[in-house]
Every structure is written in structure tokens, then in C-alpha cells.
C-alpha atoms as a PDB file:
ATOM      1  CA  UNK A   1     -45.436  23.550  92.820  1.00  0.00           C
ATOM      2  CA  UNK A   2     -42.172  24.907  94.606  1.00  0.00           C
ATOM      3  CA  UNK A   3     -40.585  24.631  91.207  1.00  0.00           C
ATOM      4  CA  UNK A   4     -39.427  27.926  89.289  1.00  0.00           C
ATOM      5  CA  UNK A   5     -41.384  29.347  87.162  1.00  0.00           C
ATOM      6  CA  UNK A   6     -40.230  30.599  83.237  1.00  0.00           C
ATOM      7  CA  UNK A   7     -42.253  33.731  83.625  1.00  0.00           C
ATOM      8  CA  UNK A   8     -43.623  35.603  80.127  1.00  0.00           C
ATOM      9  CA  UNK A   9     -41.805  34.862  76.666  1.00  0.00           C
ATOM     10  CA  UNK A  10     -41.236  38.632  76.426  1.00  0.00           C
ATOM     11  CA  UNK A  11     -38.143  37.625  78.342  1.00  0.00           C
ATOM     12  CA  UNK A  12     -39.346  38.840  81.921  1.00  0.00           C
ATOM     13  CA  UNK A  13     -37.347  37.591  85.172  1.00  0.00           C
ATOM     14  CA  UNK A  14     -38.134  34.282  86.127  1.00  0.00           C
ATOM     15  CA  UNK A  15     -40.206  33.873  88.669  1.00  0.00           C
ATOM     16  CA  UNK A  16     -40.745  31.118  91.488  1.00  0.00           C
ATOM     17  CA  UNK A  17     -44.298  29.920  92.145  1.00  0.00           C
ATOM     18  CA  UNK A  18     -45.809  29.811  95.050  1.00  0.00           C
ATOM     19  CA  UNK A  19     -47.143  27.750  97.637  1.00  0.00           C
ATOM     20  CA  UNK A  20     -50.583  26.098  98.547  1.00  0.00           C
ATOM     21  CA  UNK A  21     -51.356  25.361 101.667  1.00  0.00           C
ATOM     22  CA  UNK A  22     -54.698  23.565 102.796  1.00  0.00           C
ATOM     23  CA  UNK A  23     -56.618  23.298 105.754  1.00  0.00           C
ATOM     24  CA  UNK A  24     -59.011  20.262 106.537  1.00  0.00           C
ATOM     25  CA  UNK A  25     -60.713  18.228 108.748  1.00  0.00           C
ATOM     26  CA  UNK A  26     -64.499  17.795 110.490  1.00  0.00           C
ATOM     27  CA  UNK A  27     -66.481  20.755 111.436  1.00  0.00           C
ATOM     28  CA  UNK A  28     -66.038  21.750 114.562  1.00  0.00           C
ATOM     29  CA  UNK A  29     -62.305  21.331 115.031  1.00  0.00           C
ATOM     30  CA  UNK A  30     -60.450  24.168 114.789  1.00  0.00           C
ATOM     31  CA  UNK A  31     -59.709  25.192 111.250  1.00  0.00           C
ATOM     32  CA  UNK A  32     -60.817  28.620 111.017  1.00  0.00           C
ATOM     33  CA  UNK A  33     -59.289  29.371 114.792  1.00  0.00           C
ATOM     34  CA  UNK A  34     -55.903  29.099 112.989  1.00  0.00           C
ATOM     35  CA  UNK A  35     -56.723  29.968 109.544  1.00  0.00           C
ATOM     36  CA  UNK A  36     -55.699  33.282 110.019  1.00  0.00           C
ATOM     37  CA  UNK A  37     -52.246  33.391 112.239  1.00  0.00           C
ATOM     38  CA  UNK A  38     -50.836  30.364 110.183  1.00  0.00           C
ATOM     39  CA  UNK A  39     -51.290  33.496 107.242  1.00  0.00           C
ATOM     40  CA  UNK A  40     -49.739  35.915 109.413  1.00  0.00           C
ATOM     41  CA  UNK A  41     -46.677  33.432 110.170  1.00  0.00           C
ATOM     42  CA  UNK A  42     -46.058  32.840 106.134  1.00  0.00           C
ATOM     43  CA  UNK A  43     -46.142  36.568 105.879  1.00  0.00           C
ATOM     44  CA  UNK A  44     -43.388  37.636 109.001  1.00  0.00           C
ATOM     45  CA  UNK A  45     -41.405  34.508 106.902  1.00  0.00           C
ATOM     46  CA  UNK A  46     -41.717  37.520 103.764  1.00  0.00           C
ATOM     47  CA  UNK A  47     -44.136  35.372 101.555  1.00  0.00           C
ATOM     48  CA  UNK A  48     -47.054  37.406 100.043  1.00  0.00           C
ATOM     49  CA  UNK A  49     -50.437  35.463 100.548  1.00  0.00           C
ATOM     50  CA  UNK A  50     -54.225  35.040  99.911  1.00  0.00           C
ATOM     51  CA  UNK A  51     -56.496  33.723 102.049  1.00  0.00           C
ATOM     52  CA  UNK A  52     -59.487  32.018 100.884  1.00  0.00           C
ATOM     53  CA  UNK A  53     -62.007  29.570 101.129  1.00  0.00           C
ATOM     54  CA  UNK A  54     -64.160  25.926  99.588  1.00  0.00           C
ATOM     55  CA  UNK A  55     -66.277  26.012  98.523  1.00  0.00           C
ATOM     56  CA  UNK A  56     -66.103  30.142  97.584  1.00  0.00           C
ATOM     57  CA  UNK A  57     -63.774  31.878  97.010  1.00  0.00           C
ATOM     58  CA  UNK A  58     -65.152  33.832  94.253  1.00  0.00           C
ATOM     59  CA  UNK A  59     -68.381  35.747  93.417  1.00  0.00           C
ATOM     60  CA  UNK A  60     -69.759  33.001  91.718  1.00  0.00           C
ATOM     61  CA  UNK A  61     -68.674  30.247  94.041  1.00  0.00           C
ATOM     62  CA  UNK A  62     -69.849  32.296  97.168  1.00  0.00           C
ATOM     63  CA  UNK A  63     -72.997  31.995  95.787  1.00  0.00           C
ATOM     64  CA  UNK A  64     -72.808  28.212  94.739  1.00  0.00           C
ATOM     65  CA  UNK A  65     -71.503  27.934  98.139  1.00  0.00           C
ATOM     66  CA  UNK A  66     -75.093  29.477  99.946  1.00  0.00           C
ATOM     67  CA  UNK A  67     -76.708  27.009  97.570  1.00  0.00           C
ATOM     68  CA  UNK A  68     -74.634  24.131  98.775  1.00  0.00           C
ATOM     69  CA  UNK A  69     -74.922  24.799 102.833  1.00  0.00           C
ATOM     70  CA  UNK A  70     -78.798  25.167 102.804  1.00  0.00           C
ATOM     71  CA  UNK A  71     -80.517  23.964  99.295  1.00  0.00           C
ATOM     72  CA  UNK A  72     -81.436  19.780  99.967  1.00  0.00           C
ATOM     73  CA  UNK A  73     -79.771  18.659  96.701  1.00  0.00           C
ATOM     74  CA  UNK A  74     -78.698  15.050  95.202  1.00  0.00           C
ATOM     75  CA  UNK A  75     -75.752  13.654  96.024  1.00  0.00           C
ATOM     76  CA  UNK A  76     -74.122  13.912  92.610  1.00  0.00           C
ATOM     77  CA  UNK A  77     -75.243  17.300  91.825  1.00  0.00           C
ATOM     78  CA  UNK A  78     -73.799  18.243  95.503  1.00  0.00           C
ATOM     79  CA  UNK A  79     -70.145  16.950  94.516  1.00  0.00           C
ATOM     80  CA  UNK A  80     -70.609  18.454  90.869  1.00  0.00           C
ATOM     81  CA  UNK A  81     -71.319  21.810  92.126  1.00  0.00           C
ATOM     82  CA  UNK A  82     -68.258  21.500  94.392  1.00  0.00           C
ATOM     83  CA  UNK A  83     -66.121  20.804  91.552  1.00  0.00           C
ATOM     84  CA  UNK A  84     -67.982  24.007  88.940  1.00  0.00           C
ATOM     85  CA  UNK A  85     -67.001  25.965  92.311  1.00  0.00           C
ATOM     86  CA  UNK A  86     -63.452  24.884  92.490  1.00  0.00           C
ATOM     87  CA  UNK A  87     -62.836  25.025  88.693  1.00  0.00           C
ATOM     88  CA  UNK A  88     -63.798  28.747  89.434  1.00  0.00           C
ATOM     89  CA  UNK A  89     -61.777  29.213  92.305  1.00  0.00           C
ATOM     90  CA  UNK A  90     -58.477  27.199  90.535  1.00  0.00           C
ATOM     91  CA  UNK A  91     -58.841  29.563  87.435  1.00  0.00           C
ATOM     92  CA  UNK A  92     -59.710  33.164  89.264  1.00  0.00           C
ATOM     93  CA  UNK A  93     -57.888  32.792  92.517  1.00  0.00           C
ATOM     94  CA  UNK A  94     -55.448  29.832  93.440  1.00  0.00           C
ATOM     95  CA  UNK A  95     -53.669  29.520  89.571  1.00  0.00           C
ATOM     96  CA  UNK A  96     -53.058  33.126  88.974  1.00  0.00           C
ATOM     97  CA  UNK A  97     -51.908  33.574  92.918  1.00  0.00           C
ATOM     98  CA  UNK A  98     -49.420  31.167  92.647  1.00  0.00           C
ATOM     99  CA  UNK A  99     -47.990  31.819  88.920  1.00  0.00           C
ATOM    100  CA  UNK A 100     -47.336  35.523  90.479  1.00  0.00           C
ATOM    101  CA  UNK A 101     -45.547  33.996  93.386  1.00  0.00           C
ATOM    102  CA  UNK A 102     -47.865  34.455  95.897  1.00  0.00           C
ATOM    103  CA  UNK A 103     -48.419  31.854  98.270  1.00  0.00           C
ATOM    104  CA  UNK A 104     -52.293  30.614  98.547  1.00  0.00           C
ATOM    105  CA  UNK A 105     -53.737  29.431 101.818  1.00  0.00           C
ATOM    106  CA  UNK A 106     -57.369  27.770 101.795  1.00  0.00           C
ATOM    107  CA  UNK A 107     -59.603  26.685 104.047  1.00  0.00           C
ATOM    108  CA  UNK A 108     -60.717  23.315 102.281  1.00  0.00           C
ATOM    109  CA  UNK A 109     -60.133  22.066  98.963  1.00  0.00           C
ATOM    110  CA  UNK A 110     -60.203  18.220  97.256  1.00  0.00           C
ATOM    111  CA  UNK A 111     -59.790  16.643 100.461  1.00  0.00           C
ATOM    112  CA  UNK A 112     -62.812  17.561 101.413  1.00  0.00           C
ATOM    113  CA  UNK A 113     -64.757  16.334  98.737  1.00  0.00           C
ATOM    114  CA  UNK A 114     -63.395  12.928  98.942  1.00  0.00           C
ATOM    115  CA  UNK A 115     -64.436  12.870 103.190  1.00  0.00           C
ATOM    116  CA  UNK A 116     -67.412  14.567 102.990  1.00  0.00           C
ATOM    117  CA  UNK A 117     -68.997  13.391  99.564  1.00  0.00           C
ATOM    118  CA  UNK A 118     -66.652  10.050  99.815  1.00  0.00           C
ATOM    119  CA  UNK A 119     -66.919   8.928 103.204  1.00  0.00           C
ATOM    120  CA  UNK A 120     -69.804  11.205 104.829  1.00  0.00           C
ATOM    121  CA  UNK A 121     -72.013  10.553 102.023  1.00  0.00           C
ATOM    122  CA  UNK A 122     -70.849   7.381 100.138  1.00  0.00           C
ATOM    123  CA  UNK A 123     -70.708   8.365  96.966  1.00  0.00           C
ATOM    124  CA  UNK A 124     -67.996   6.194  94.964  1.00  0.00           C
ATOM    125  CA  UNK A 125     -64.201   7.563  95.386  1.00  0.00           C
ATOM    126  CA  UNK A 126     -63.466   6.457  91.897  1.00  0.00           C
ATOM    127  CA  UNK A 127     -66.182   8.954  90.489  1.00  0.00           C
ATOM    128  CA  UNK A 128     -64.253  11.713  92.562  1.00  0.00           C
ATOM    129  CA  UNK A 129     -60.920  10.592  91.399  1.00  0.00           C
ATOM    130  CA  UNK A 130     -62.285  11.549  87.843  1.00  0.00           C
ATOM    131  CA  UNK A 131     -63.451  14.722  89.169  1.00  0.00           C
ATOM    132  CA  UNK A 132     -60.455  15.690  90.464  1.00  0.00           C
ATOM    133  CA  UNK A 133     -58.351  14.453  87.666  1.00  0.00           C
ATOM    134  CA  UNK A 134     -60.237  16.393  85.260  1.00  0.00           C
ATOM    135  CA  UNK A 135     -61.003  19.598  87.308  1.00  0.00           C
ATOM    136  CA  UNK A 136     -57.268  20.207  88.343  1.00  0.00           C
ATOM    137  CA  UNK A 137     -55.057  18.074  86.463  1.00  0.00           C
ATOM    138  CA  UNK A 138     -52.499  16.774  89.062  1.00  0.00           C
ATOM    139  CA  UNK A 139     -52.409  20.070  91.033  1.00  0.00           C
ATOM    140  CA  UNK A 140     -52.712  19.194  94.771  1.00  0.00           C
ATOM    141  CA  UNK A 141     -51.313  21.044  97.782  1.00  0.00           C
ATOM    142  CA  UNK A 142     -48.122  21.508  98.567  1.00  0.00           C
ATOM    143  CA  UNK A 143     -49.070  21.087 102.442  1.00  0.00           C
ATOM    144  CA  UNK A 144     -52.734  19.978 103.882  1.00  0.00           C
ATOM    145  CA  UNK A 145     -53.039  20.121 107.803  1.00  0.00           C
ATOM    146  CA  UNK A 146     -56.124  18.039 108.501  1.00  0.00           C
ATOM    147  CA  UNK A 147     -56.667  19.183 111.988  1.00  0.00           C
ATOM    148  CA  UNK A 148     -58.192  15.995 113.720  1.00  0.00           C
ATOM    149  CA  UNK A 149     -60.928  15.794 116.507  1.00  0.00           C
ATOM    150  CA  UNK A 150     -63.231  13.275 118.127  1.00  0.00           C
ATOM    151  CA  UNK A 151     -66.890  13.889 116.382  1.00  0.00           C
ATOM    152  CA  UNK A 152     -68.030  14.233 120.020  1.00  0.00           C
ATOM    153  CA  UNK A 153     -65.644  16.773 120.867  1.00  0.00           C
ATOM    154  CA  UNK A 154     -66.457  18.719 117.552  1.00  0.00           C
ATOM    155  CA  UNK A 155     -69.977  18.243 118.021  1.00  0.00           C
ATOM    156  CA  UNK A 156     -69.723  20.090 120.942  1.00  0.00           C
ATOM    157  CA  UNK A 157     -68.013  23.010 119.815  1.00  0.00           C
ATOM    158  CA  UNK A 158     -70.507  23.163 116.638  1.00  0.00           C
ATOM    159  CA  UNK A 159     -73.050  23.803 119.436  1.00  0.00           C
ATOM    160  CA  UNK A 160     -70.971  26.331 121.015  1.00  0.00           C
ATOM    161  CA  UNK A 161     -70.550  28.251 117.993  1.00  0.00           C
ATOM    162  CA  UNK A 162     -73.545  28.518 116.018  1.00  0.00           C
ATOM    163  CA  UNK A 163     -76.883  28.571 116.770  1.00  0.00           C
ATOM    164  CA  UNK A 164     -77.796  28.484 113.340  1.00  0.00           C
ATOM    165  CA  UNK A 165     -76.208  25.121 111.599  1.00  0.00           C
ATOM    166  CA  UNK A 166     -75.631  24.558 107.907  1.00  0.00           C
ATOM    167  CA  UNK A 167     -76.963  21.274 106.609  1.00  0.00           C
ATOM    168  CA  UNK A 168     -73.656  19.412 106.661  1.00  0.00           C
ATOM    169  CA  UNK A 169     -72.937  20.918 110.534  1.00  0.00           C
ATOM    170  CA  UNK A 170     -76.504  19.083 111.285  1.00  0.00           C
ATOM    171  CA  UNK A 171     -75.467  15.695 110.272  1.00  0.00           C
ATOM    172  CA  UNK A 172     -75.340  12.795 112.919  1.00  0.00           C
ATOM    173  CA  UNK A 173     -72.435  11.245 114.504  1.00  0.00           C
ATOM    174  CA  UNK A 174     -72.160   8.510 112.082  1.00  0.00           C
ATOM    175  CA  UNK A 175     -71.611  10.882 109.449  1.00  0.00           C
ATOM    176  CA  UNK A 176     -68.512  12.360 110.833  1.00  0.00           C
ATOM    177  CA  UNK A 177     -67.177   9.374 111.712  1.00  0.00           C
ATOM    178  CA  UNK A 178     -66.990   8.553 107.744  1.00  0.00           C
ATOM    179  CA  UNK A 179     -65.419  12.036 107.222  1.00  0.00           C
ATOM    180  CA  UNK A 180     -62.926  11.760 109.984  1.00  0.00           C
ATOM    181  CA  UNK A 181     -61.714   8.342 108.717  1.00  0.00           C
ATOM    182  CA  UNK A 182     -61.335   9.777 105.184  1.00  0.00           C
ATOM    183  CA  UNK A 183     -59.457  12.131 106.570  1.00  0.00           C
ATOM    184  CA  UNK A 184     -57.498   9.711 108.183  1.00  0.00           C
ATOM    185  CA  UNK A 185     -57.095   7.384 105.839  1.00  0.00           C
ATOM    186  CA  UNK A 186     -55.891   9.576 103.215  1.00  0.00           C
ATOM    187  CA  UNK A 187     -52.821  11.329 105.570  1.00  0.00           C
ATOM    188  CA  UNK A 188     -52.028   7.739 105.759  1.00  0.00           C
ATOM    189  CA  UNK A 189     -51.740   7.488 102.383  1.00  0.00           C
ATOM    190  CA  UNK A 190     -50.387  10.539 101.196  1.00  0.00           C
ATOM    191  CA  UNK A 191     -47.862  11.680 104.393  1.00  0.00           C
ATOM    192  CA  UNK A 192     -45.504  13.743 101.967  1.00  0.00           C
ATOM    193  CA  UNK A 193     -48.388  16.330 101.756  1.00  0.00           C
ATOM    194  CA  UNK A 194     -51.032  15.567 104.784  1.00  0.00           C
ATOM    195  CA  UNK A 195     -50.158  16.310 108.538  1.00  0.00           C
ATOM    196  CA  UNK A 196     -52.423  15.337 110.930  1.00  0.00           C
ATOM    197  CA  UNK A 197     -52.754  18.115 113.417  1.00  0.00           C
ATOM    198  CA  UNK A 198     -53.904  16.980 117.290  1.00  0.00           C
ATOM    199  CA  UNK A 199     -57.152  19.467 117.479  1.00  0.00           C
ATOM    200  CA  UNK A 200     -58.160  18.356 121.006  1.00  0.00           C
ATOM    201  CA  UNK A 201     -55.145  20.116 122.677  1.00  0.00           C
ATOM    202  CA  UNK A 202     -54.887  23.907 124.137  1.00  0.00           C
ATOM    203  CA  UNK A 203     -54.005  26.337 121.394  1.00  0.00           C
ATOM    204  CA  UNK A 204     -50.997  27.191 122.168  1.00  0.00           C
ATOM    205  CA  UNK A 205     -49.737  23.671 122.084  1.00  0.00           C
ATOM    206  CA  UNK A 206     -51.888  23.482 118.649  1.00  0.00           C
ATOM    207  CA  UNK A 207     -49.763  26.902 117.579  1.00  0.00           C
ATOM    208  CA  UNK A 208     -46.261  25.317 118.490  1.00  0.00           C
ATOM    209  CA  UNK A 209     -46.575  22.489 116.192  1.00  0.00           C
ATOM    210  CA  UNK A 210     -47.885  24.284 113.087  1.00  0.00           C
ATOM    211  CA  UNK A 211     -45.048  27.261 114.148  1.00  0.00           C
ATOM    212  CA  UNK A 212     -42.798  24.005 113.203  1.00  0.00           C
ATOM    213  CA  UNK A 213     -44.469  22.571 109.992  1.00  0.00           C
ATOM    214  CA  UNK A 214     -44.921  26.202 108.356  1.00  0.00           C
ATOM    215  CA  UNK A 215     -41.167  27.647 109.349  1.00  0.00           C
ATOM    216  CA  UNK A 216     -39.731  23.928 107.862  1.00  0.00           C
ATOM    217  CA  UNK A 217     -42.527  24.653 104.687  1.00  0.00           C
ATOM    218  CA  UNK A 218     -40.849  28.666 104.376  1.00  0.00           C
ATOM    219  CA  UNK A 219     -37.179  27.660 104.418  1.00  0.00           C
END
């Protein structure tokens, strides 16, 4: 990732691939409110870019994706049909965007598996590690922002939003708490990539400090 890029053997320019960017955290805190202008900042830096989404992204995985938010489903065949979605998404969308040089920014991707499968639902982290390994290969994100928030606080702006919840948005407290500490635990672990982004303040204040992370990630 970052890295240049040979190009065709027909002896075409070389070209430099792009970037992916990921957004994460609980529902409720804020992702989607920023989804958009942290695009429009990458693009005023001149970087081409495609917007996108977990799981979706594609025809197929929108439709996995209406499956996933309202069909009652076991907990393995919930995290498989994350992964047949994402192997879609990596081979239609994000792989081809960023061979080209375009940069890919996505609401959601592996993280999320691991907090809300992982820690929301408790299926075994190893099992996902497998997933992941075989689904992607080593590709991860050049940059995740896992936008944090108390599971009150994004509780209440779930309310606020939607009066018509998905069946992940209608999970308890407890729940959340597992994802958020995923979350947590894994920008712990993984700092060169993850930034924890304070969700709870104005947006502005939100704005100033991803203004700072993208323009160092554009340079």
C-alpha cells in the first residue's frame, strides 16, 4: 500500500497505488457525519477517490448486506457472509481502485468484524484471524479512524436518527460495550494504522483533528 506500483508488462508508466482509508467504531457515533468531507478533503489534496461501504459496496453485497441488517441468522453464517461480501467488495471495488491509483475510502471493513462478531457477539478472534487471512491476504488499511463514543451517548443518537433500527442498532448496552473495547483494544495494538478519534466533541473540533491526520496521510 503507498508503494509504487509496476503497472502492465506492455511497458505502461508506472503507476503509484493508492490509499485505503477506513472508518470505524459503534453505531451511533459519528462515522457517516464525516464520511463524506474527509472524501472531499483527499480530493482538494488532488487524490481521485471512491467512497463506499461494509458490508456493500457492490450489487451483490448490497443485497447480502439487507440480508445481514434484518434476517435473524447464526453467528457463524453472520461473520461468513461478511467475509463472501468483502471478498466481493476487495475484488470489484477496493483492489482495482487502488491498482489505478485511486484512493479508496470505506465506511467499515475487518475491524468491524473482529468488534462486532469478536467482541459484540463472542465468536472466537482466532476463527476471524483465519477469515481475514484468507479473504485478503495481508491487505489492511493504510489509515482506520475508529471514531470513539460512550454506548450511552451513541445510544442516544441511534434514537435520534432512526426510527426504524437494524438488528445490530437494537442490541443492548452490554453489547456495545464489547464492540467499543474491541475497538479499543485493537488501536492499542495496532497505533501505526488505528487513530482513535474523540466522537463526543462538537464537529468542528471533530473536523480539526481529522483536517490533521488526512493532510499528514496526503503529503
Amino acid at each position: 500500500m503507498g508503494v509504487p506500483w509496476t503497472g502492465s508488462s506492455d511497458g505502461g508508466a508506472a503507476k503509484v497505488r493508492g490509499k485505503f482509508i477506513t472508518l470505524e467504531g459503534v453505531d451511533g457515533a459519528g462515522k457517516s457525519t464525516h464520511l463524506d468531507w474527509i472524501a472531499e478533503r483527499i480530493e482538494a489534496a488532488g487524490k481521485k477517490v471512491v467512497v463506499t461501504r461494509e458490508p456493500g459496496g457492490t450489487p451483490l453485497g448490497e443485497e447480502l448486506r439487507k440480508l445481514l441488517l434484518a434476517q435473524p441468522m447464526h453467528l457463524e453464517t453472520e461473520t461468513l457472509l461478511m467475509f463472501a461480501a468483502r471478498r466481493e467488495h476487495l475484488e470489484q471495488v477496493i483492489l482495482p481502485a487502488l491498482a489505478a491509483g485511486t484512493w479508496v475510502l470505506s465506511d467499515r471493513f475487518t475491524d468491524a468484524t473482529f468488534a462486532y462478531q469478536g467482541g459484540g457477539r463472542g465468536l472466537d478472534l482466532a476463527r476471524i484471524e483465519i477469515l481475514e487471512n484468507w479473504v485478503h491476504k495481508g491487505l489492511q488499511p493504510d489509515l482506520t479512524l475508529v471514531f470513539d463514543l460512550t454506548v450511552e451517548e451513541a445510544k442516544r443518537r441511534r434514537q435520534l436518527a432512526t426510527a426504524a433500527p437494524d438488528r445490530f442498532e437494537q442490541e443492548d448496552l452490554d453489547f456495545f460495550g464489547r464492540v467499543r473495547s474491541v475497538y479499543q483494544a485493537r488501536a492499542a495494538r495496532y497505533p501505526q494504522r488505528m487513530r482513535l478519534i474523540e466522537a463526543s466533541r462538537a464537529i468542528p473540533e471533530i473536523r480539526q483533528s481529522l483536517e490533521e491526520i488526512v493532510a499528514s496521510i496526503c503529503q
